[in-house]
Protein backbone atom coordinates (compact mmCIF):
# COMPACT_ATOMS: atom_id res chain seq x y z
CA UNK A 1 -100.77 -27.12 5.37
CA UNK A 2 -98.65 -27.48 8.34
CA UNK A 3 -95.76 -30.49 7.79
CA UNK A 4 -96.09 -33.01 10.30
CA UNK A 5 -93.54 -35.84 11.43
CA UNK A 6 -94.68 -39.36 12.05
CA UNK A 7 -91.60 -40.72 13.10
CA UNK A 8 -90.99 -41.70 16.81
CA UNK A 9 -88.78 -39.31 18.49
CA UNK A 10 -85.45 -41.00 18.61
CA UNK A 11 -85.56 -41.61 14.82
CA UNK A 12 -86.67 -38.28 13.88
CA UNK A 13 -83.30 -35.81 12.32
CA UNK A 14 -82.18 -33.06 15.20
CA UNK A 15 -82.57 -29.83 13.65
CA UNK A 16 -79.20 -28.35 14.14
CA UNK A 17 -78.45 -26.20 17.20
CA UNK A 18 -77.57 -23.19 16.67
CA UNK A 19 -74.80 -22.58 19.23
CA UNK A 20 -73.12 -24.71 16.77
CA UNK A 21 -73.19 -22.68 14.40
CA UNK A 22 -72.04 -19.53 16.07
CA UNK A 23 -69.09 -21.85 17.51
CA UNK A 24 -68.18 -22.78 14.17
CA UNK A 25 -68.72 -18.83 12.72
CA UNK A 26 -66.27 -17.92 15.89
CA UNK A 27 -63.91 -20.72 14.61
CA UNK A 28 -63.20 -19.28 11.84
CA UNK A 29 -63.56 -15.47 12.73
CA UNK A 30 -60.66 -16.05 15.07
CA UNK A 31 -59.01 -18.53 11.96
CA UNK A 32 -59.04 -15.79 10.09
CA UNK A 33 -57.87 -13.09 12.51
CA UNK A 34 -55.15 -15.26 13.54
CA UNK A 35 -54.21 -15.49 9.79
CA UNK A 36 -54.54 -11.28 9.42
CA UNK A 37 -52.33 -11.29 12.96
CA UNK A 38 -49.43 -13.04 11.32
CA UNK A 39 -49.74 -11.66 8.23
CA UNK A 40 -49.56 -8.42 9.88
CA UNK A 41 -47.12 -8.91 11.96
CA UNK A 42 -44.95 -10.53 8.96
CA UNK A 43 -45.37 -7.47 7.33
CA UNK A 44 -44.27 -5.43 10.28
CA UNK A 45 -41.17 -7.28 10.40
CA UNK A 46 -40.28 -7.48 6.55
CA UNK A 47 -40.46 -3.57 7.15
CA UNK A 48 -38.09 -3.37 9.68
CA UNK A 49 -35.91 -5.90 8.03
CA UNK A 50 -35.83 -3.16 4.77
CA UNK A 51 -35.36 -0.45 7.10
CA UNK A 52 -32.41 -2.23 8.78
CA UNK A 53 -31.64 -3.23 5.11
CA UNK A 54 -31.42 0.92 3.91
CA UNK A 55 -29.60 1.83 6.65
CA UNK A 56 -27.09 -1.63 6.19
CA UNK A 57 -26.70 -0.40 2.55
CA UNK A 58 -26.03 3.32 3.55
CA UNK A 59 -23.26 2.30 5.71
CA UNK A 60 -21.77 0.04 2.76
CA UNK A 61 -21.83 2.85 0.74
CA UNK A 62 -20.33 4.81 3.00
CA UNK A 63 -17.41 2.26 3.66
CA UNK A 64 -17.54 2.09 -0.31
CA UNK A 65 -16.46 5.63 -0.50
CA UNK A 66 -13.83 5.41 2.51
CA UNK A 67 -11.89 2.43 0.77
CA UNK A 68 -11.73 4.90 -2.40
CA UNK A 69 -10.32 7.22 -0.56
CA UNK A 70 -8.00 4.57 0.96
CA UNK A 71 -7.02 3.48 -2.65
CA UNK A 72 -6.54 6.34 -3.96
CA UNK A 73 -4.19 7.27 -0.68
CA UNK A 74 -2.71 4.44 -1.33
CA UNK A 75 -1.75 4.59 -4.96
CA UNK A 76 -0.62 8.49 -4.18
CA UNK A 77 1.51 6.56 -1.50
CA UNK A 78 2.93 4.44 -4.23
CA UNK A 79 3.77 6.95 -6.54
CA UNK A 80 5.96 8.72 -3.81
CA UNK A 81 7.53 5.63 -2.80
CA UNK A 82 8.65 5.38 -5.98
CA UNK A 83 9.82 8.72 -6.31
CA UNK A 84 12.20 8.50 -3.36
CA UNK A 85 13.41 5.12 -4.63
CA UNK A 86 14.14 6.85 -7.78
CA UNK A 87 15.89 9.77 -5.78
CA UNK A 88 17.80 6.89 -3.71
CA UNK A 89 19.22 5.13 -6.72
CA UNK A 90 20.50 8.54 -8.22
CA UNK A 91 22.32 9.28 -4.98
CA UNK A 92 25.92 9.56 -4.31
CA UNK A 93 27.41 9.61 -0.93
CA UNK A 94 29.91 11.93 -0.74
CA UNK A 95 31.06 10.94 2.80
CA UNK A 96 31.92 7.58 2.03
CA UNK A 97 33.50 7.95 -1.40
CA UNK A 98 35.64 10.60 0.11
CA UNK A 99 36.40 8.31 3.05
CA UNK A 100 37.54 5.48 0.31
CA UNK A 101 39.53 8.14 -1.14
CA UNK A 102 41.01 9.09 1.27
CA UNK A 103 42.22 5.35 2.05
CA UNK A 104 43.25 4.56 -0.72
CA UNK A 105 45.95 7.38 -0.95
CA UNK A 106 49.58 6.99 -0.54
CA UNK A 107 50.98 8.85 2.26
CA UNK A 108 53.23 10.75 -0.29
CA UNK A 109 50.09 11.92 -1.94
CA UNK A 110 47.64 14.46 -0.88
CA UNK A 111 44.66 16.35 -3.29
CA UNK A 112 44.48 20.28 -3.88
CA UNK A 113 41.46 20.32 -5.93
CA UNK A 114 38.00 17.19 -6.37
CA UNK A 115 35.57 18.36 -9.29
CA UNK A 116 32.59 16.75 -10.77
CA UNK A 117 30.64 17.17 -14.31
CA UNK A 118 27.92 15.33 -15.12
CA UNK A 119 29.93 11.45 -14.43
CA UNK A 120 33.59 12.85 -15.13
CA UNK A 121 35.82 13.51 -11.79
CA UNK A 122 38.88 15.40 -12.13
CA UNK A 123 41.43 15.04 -9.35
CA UNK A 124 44.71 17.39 -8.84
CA UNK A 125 46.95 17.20 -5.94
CA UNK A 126 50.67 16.90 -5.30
CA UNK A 127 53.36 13.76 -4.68
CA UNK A 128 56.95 13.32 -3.39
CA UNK A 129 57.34 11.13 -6.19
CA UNK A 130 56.44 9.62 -9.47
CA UNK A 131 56.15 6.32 -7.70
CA UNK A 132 53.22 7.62 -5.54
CA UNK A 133 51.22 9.12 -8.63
CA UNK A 134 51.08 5.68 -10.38
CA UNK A 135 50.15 3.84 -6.82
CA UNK A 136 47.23 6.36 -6.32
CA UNK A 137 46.04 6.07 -9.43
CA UNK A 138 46.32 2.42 -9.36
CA UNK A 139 44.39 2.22 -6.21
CA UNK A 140 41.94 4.71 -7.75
CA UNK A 141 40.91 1.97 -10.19
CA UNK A 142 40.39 0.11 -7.35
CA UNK A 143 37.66 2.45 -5.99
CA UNK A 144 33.88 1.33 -5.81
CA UNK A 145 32.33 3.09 -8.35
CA UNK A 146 35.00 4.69 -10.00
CA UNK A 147 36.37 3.48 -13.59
CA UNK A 148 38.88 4.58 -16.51
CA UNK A 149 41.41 6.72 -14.32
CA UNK A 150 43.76 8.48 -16.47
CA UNK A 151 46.89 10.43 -15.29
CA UNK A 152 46.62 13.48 -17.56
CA UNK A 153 49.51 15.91 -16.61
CA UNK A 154 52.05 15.71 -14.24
CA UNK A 155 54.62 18.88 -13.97
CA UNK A 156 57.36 19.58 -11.24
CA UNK A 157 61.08 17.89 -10.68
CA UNK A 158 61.01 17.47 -6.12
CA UNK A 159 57.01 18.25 -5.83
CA UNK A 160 54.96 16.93 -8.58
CA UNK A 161 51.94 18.42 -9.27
CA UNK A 162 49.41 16.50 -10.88
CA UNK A 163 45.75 15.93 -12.53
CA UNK A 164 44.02 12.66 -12.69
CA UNK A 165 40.61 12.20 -14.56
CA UNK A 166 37.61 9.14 -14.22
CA UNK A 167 34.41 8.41 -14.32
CA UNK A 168 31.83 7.74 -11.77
CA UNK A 169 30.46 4.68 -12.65
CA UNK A 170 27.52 4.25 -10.63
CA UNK A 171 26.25 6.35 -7.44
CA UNK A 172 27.79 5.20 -4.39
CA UNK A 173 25.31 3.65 -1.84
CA UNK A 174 25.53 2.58 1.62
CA UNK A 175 25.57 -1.38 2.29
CA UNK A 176 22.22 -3.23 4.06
CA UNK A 177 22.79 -2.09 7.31
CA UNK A 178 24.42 0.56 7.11
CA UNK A 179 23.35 3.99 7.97
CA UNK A 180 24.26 7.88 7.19
């Protein structure tokens, strides 16, 4: 039996329209599309991101590797400084004890023969007197670097030879400032 409505017009329910509907389907087809479109392009850019990440972390490891290298330049660097620091406290300059030496002698004085073992100098020369043995040798104490001098033979009656043995106390080095 067909259904039948009594109801006037106005009061009687719309049946829905259907371009409703398909405005309300479109809704949220393009809800949902918009949702896949930022997803998507979220993805997209979290890949890049961990590309840019990969290649970030390649170069850290490659800077990883040069400060390594620096390090271990570095510590080699070290090591030699301290090698010549070593050689510079063990040095003696020749030049400049000589020079005091030379200073330090009485004009009546001069040397024939300087030698060196291990810390024990041995000095011979010649004097015009007795007087100027014992003033070299007392100026000889006086020396930087030089300690215990000993007059060990003196022989001769107008020229006196004679031999004079110290020790080297500590390597002569040159003051702050001062060069070669």
């Amino acid at each position: 039996m067909p259904a039948v409505n009594l109801l006037p017009p106005e009061l009687r329910p719309h049946p829905r329209s259907l371009p409703w509907r398909q405005v309300a389907l479109l809704a949220v087809c393009l809800a949902v599309a918009a949702g896949l479109g930022l997803a998507g392009a979220t993805y997209w850019r979290l890949v890049q991101e961990l590309q840019g990440a990969t290649v970030a972390r390649a170069g850290v490891a490659e800077k990883a590797t040069e400060a390594e290298e620096l390090e271990r330049q570095l510590a080699q660097i070290g090591q030699e400084q301290a090698a010549l620091e070593e050689v510079l406290q063990k040095r003696f300059l020749w030049s400049r004890f000589l020079a005091d030496l030379r200073a330090s002698m009485p004009e009546e004085v001069w040397l024939t023969d300087l030698s060196l073992q291990a810390a024990d100098l041995t000095l011979e020369g010649g004097a015009e007197s007795p007087l100027g043995v014992a003033r070299f040798v007392e100026q000889l104490a006086l020396l930087d670097g030089v300690r215990e001098p000993k007059l060990v033979k003196v022989e001769g009656d107008s020229e006196l030879k004679f031999t004079v043995k110290a020790v080297l106390e500590r390597p002569l080095l040159p003051e702050r400032g001062e060069g070669d």
